[in-house]
N, C-alpha and C. Protein backbone atom coordinates (compact mmCIF):
# COMPACT_ATOMS: atom_id res chain seq x y z
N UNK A 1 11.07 50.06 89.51
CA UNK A 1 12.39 49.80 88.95
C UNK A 1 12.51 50.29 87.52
N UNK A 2 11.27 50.18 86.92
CA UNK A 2 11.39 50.49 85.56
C UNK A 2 11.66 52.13 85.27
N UNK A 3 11.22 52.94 86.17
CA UNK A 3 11.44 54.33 86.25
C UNK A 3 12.96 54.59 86.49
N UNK A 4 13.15 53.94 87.35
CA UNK A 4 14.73 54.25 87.30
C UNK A 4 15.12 53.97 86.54
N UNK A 5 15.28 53.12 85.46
CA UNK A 5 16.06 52.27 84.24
C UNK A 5 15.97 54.02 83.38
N UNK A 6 14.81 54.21 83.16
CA UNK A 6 14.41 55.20 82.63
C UNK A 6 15.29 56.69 82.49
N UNK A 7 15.10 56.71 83.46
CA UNK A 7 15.66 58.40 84.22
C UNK A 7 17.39 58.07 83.90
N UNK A 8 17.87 56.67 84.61
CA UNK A 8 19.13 56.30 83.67
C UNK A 8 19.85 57.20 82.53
N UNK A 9 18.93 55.91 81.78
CA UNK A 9 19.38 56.07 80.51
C UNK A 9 18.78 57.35 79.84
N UNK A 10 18.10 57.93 80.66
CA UNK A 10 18.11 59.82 80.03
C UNK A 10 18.90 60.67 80.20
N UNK A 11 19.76 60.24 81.44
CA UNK A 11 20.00 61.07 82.25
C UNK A 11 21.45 60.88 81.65
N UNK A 12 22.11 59.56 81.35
CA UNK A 12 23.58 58.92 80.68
C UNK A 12 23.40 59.99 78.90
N UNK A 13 22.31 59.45 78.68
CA UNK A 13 22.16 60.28 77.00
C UNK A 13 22.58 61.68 77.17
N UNK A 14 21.92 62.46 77.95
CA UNK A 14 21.92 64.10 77.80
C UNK A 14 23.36 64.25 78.60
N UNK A 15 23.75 63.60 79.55
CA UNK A 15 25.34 63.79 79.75
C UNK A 15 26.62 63.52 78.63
N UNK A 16 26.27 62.37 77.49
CA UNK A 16 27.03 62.04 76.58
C UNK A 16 27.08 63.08 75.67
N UNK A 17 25.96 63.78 75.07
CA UNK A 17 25.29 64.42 74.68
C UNK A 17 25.96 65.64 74.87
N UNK A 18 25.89 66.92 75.55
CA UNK A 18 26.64 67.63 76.28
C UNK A 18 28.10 67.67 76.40
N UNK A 19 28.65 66.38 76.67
CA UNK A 19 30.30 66.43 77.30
C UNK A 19 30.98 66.71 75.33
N UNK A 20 30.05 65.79 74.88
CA UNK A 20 30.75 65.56 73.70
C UNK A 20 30.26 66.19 72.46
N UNK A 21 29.99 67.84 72.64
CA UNK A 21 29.62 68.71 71.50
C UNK A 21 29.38 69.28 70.63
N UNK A 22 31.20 68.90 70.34
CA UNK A 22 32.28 69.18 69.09
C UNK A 22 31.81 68.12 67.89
N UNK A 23 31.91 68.63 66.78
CA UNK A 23 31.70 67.74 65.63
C UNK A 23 32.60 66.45 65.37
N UNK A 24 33.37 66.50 65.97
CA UNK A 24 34.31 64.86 66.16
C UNK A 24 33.59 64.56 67.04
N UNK A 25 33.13 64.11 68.37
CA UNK A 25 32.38 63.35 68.75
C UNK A 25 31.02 63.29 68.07
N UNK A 26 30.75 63.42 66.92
CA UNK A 26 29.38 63.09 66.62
C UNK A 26 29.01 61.84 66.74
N UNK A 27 29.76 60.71 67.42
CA UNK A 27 29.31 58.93 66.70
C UNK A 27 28.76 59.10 68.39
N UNK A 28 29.61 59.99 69.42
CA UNK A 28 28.76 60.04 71.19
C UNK A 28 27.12 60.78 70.46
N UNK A 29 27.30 61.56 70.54
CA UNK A 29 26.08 62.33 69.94
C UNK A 29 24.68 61.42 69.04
N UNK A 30 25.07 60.29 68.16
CA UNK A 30 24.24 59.59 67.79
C UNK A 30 23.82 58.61 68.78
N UNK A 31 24.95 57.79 69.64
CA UNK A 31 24.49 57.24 70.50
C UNK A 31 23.62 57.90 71.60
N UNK A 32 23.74 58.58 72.35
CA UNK A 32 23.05 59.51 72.98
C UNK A 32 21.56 59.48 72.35
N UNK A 33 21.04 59.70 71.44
CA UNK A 33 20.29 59.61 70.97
C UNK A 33 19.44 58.14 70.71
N UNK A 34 20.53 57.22 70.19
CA UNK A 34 19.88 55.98 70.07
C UNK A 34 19.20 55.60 71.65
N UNK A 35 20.16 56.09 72.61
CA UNK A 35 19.59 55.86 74.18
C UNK A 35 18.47 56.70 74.46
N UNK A 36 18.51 57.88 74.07
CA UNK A 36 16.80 58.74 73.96
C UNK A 36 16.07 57.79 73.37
N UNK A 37 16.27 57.37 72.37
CA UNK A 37 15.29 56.36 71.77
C UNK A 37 14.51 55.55 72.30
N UNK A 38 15.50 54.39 72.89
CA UNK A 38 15.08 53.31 74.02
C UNK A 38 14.31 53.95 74.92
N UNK A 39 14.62 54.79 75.26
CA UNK A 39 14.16 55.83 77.10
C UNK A 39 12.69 55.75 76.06
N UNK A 40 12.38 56.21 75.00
CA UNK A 40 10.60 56.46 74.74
C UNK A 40 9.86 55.30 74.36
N UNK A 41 11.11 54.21 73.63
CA UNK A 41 10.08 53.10 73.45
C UNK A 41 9.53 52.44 74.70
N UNK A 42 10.34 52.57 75.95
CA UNK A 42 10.35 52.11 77.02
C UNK A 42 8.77 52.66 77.69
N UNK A 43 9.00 53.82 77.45
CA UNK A 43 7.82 55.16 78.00
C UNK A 43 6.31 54.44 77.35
N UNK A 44 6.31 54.24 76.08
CA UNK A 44 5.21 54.15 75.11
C UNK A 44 4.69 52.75 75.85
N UNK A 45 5.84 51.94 75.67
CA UNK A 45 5.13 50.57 75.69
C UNK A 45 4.91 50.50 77.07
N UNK A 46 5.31 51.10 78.29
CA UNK A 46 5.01 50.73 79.36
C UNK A 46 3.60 51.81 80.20
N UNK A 47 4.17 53.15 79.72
CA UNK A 47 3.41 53.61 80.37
C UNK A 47 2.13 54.91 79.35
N UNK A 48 2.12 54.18 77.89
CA UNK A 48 1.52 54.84 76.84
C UNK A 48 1.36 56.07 76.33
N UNK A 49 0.76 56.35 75.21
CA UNK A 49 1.30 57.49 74.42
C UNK A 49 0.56 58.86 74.77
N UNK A 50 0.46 58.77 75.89
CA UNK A 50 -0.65 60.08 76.84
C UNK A 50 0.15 60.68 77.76
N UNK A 51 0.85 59.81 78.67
CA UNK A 51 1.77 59.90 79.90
C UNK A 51 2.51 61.21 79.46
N UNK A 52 2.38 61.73 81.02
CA UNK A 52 3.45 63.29 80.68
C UNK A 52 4.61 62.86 80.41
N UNK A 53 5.34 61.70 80.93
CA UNK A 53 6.90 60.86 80.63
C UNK A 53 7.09 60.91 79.03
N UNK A 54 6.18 60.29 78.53
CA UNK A 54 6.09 60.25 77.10
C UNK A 54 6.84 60.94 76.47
N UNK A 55 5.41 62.29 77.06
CA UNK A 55 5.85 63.85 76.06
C UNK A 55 6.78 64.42 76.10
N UNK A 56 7.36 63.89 77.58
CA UNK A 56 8.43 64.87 77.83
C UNK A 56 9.72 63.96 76.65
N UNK A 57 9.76 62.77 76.64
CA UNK A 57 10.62 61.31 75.53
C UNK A 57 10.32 61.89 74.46
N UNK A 58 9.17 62.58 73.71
CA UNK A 58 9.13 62.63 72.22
C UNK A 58 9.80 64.66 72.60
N UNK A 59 9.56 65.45 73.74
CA UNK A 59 10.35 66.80 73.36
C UNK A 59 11.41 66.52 73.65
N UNK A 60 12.38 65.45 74.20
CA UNK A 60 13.71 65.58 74.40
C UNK A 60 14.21 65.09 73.05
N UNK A 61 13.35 63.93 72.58
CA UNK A 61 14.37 63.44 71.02
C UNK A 61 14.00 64.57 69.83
N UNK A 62 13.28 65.36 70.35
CA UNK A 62 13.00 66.58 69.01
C UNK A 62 14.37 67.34 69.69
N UNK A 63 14.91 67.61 70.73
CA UNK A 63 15.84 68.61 70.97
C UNK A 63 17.21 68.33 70.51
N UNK A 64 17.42 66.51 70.89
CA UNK A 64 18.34 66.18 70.37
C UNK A 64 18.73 65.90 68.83
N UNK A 65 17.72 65.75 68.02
CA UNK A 65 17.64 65.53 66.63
C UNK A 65 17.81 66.88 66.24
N UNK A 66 17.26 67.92 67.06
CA UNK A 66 17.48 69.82 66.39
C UNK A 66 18.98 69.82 66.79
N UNK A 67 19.70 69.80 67.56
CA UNK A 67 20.71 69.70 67.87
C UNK A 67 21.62 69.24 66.94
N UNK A 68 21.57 67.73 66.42
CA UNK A 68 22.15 67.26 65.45
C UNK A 68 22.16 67.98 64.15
N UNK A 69 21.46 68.76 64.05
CA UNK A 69 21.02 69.41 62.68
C UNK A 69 19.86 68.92 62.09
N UNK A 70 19.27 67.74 62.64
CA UNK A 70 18.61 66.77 61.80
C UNK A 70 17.30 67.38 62.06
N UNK A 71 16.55 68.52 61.44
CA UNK A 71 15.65 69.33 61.39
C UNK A 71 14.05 68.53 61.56
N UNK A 72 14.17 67.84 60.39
CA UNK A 72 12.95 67.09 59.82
C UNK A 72 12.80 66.15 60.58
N UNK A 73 13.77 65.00 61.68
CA UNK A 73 13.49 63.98 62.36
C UNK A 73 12.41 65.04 63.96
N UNK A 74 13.07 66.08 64.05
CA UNK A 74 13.00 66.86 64.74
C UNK A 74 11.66 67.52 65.01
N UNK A 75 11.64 67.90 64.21
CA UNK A 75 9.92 68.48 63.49
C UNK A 75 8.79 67.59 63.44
N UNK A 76 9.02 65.99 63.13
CA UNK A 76 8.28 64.89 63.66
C UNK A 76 8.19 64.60 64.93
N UNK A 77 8.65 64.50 65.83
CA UNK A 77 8.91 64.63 66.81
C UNK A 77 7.98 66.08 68.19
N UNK A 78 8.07 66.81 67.47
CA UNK A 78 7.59 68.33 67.57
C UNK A 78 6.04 68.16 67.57
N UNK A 79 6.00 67.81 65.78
CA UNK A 79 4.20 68.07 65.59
C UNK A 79 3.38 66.59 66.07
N UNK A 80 4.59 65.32 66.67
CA UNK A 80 3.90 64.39 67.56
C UNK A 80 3.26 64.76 68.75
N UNK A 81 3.95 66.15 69.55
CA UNK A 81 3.55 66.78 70.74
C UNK A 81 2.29 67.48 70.25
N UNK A 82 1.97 67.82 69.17
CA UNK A 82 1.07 68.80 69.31
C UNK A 82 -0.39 67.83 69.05
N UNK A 83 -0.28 66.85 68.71
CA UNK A 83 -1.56 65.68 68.64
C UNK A 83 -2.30 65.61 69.38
């Protein structure tokens, strides 16, 4: 059950994410993200910081933070994969 919760709320983020592109929806765009968020704490604490789920939770919030512009959240995110 917990996988599905998962895939969810990844799957709701990168659709919010997407529909809403344009620089006026940026407050969809942060949310979207805050829900990437959840989706990895979810990942970490359940299924730890090794799991391919993980990696794939810390390269999607580097895509969405590059996206935002937000370079540097991004880049953390990035050189977490390369650990």
């Amino acid at each position: 059950m917990l996988t599905i919760v998962q895939c969810q709320i990844c799957n709701l983020s990168f659709l919010v994410f997407e529909y809403n592109s344009n620089s006026l929806n940026c407050l969809f765009q942060l949310q979207a993200t805050i829900y990437q968020q959840k989706a990895l704490d979810i990942n970490e604490r359940e299924l730890g910081l090794d799991h391919p789920d993980t990696m794939k939770s810390y390269g999607d919030l580097a895509v969405f933070y590059y996206r935002l512009q937000h370079t540097e959240l991004a880049l953390k995110y990035v050189l977490f994969l390369q650990w």
